[in-house]
Each structure stands twice: as C-alpha cells, then as structure tokens.
N, C-alpha and C. Protein backbone atom coordinates (compact mmCIF):
# COMPACT_ATOMS: atom_id res chain seq x y z
N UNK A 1 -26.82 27.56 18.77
CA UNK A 1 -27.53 26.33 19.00
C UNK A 1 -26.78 25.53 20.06
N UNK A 2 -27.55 25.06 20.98
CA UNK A 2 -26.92 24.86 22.10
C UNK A 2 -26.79 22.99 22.18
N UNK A 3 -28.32 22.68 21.32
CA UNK A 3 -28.57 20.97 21.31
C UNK A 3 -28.74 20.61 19.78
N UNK A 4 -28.26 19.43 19.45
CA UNK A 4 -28.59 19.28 18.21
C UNK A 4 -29.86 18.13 18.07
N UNK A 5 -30.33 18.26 17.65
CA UNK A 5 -31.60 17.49 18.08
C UNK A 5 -32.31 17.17 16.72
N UNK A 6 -31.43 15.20 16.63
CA UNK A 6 -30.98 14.20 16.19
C UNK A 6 -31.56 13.06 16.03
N UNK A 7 -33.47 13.01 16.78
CA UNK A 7 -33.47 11.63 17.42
C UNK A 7 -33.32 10.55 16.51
N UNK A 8 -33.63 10.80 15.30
CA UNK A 8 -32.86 9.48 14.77
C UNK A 8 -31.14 8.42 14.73
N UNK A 9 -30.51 10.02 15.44
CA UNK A 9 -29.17 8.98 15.47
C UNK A 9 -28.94 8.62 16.80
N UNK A 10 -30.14 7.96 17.72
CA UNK A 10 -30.14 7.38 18.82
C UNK A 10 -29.22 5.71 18.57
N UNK A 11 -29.99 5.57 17.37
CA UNK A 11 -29.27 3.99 16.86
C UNK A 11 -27.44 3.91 16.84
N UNK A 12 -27.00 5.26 16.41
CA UNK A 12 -25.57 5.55 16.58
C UNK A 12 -24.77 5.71 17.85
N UNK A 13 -25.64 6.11 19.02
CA UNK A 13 -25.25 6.60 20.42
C UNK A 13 -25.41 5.62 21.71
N UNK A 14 -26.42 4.74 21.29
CA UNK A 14 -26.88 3.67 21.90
C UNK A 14 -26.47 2.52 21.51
N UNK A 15 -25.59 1.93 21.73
CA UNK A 15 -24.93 -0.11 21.79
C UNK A 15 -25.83 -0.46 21.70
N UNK A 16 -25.59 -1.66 20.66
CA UNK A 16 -26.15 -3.10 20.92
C UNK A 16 -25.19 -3.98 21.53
N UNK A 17 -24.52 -3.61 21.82
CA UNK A 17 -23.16 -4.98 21.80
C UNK A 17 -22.53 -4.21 22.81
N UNK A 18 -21.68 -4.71 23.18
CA UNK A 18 -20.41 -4.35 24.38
C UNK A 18 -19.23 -3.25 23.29
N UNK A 19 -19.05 -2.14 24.07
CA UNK A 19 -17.89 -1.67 22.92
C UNK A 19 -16.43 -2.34 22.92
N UNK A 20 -16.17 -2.33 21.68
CA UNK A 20 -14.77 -2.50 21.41
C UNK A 20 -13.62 -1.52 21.45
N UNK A 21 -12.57 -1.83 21.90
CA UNK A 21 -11.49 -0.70 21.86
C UNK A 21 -11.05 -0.80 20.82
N UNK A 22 -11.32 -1.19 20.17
CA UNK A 22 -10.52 -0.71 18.73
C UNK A 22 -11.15 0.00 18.02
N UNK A 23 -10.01 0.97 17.12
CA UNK A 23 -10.37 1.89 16.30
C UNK A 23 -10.91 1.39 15.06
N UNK A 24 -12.21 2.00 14.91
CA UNK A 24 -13.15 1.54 13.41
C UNK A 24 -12.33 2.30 12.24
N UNK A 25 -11.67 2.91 12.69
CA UNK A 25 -10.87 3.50 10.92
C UNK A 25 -9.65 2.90 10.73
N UNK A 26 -9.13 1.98 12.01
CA UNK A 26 -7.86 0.89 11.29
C UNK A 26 -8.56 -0.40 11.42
N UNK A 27 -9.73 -0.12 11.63
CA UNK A 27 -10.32 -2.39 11.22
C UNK A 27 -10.67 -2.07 10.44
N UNK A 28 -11.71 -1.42 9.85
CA UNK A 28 -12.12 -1.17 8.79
C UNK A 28 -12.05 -1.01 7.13
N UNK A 29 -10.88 -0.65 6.86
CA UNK A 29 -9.79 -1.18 5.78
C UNK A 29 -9.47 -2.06 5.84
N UNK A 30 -9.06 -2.88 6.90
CA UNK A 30 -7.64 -4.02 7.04
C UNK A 30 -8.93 -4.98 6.94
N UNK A 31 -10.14 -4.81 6.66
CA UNK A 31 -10.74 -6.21 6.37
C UNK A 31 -11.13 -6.44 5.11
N UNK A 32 -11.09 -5.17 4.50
CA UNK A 32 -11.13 -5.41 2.91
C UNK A 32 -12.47 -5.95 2.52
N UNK A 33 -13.70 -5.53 3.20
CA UNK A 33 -15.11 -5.54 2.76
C UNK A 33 -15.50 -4.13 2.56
N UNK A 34 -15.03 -3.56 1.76
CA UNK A 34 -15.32 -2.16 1.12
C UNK A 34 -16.51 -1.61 1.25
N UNK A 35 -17.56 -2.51 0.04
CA UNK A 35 -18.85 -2.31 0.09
C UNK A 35 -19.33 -2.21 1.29
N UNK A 36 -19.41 -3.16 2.49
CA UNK A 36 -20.16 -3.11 3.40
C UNK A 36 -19.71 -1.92 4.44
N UNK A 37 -18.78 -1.85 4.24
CA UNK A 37 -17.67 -0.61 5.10
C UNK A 37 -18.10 0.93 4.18
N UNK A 38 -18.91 1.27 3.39
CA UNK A 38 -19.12 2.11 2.84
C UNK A 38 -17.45 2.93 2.97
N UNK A 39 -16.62 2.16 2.19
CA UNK A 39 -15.47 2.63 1.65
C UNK A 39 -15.39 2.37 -0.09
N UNK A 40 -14.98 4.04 -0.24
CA UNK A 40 -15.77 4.55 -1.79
C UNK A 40 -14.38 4.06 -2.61
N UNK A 41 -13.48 4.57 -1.79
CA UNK A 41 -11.75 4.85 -2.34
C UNK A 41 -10.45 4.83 -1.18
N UNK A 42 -9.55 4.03 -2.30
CA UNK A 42 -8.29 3.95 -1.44
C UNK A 42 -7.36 4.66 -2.26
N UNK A 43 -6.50 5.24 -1.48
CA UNK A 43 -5.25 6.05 -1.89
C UNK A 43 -3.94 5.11 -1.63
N UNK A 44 -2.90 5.53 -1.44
CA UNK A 44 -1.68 4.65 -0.94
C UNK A 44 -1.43 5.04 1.07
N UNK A 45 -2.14 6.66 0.98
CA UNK A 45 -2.08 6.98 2.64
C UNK A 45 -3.26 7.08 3.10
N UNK A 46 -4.15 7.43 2.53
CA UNK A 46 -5.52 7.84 3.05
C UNK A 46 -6.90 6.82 1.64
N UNK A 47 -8.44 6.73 2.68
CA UNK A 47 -8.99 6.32 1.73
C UNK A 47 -10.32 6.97 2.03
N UNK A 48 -11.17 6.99 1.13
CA UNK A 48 -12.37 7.79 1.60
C UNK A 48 -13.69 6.60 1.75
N UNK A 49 -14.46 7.64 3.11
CA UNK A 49 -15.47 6.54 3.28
C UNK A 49 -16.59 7.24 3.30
N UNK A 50 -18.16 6.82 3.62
CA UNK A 50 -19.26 7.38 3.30
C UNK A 50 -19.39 7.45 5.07
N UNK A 51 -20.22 8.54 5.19
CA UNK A 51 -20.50 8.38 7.14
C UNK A 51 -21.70 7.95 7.08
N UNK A 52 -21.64 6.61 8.21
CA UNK A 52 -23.06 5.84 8.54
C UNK A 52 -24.31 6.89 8.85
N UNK A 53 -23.76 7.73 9.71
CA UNK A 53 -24.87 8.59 9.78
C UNK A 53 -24.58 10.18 9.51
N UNK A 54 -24.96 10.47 8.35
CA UNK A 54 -24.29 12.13 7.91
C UNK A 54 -25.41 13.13 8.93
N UNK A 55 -24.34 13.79 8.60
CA UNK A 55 -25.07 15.74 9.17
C UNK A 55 -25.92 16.05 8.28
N UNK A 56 -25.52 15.13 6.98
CA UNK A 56 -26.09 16.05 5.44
C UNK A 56 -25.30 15.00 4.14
N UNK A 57 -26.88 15.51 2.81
CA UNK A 57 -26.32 14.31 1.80
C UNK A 57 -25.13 14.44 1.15
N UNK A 58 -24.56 13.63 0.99
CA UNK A 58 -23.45 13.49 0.33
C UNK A 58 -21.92 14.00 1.34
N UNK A 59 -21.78 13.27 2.12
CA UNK A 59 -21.01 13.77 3.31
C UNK A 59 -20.39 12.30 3.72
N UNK A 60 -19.06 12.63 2.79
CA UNK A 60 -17.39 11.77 3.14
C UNK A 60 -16.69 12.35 3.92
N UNK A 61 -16.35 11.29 4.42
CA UNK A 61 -14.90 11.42 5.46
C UNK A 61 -13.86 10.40 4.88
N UNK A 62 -12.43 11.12 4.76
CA UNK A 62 -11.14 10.87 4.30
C UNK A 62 -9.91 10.58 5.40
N UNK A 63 -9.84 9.87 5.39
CA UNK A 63 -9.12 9.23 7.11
C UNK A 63 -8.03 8.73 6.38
N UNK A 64 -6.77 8.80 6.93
CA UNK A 64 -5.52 8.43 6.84
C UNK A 64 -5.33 7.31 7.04
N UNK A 65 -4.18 6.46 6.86
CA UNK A 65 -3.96 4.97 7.21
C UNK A 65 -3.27 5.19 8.58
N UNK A 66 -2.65 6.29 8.61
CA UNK A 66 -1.91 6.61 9.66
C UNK A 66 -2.12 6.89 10.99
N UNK A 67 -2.46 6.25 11.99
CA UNK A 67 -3.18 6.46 13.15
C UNK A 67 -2.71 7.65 14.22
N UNK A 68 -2.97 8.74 14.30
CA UNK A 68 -2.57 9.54 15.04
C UNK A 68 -3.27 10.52 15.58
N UNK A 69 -3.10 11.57 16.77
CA UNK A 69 -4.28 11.92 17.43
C UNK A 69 -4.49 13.06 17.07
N UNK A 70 -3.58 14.22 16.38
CA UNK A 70 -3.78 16.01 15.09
C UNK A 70 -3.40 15.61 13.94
N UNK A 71 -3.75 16.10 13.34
CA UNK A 71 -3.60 16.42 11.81
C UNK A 71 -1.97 16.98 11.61
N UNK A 72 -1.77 17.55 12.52
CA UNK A 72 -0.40 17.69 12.61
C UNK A 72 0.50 16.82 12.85
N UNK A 73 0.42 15.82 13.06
CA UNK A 73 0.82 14.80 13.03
C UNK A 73 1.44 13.71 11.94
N UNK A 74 0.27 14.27 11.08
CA UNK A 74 0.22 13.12 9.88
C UNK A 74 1.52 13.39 9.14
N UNK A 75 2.12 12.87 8.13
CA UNK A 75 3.33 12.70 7.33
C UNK A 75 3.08 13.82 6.02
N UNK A 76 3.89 14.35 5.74
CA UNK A 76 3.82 15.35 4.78
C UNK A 76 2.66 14.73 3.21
N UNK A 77 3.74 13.35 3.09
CA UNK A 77 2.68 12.74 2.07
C UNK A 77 1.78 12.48 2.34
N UNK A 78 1.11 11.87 3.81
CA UNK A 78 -0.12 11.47 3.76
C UNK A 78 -1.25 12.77 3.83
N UNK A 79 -0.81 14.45 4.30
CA UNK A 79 -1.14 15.28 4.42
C UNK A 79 -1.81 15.66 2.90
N UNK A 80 -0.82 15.70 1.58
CA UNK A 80 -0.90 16.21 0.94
C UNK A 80 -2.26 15.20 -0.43
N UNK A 81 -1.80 13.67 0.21
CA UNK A 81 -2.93 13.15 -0.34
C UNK A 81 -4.60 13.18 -0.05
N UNK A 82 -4.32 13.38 1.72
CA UNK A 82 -5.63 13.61 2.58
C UNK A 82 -6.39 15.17 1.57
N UNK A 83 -5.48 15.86 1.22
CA UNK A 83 -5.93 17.17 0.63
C UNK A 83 -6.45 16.82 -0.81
N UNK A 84 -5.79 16.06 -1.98
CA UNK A 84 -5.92 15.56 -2.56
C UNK A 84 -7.37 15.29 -3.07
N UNK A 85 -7.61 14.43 -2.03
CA UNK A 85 -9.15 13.32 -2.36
C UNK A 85 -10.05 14.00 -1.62
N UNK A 86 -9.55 15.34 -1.24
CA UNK A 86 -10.63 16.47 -0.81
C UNK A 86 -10.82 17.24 -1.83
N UNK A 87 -10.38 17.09 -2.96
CA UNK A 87 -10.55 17.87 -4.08
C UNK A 87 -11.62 17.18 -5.38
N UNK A 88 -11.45 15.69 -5.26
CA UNK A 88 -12.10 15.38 -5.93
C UNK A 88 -13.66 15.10 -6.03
C-alpha cells in the first residue's frame, strides 16, 4: 500500500492556528487537564494517553516523561515502565 487514504484525518493535517514548537507530549501532562488531554494514566516515568485520531479502536500511546529522540535513549527505568503499561 503505497497511500493511506484517510480523508477524515484532514482535520489532523490541516491547522487552524499557527503551529507551535512545542512538544504536545511535554505540555500536555505539565497542564494537568487529563480528561481533556485524553490522558488515561500516569506512571512515575511514562503515562498513557488515548490518540486523537487512531489507526484503529482502542489504540494508546505510552510516552515517557523523558524527552528524547530513540527509545534507546530512554533510562533503564523509564524503559522498563514504558514496557510495563504495555502490558496492562
């Protein structure tokens, strides 16, 4: 498959607003509106959130507190919790 063909997540690809440089997975916690942030769960390194627009139902993403650009990267503990709350 060469295109994925999506048109409803035009609303996701297309601005309303001017973009921001900041990263939506470190504002996003640090404002502590959960509910509206479709953030399900917090850990002490990582917390899990719901994706605005899934591939498919029931489809979380588990993001670290830890800002970094591989997975290799991340800290042994925050690794092992990221695995963690992939289990549950």
């Amino acid at each position: 498959m060469e295109n994925l063909w999506a048109p409803w997540r035009m609303t996701f690809i297309a601005p309303k607003t001017p973009q921001s440089q900041e990263c939506i997975f470190c504002t996003q916690p640090a404002e502590h509106r959960d509910e509206e942030n479709h953030i399900l769960y917090r850990g002490e390194h990582c917390y899990m959130m719901l994706n605005r627009y899934p591939y498919n139902n029931g489809h979380l993403m588990i993001v670290p507190f830890q800002h970094v650009g591989t997975i290799e990267k991340l800290s042994a503990e925050t690794l092992a919790e990221l695995m963690a709350q992939a289990q549950l």
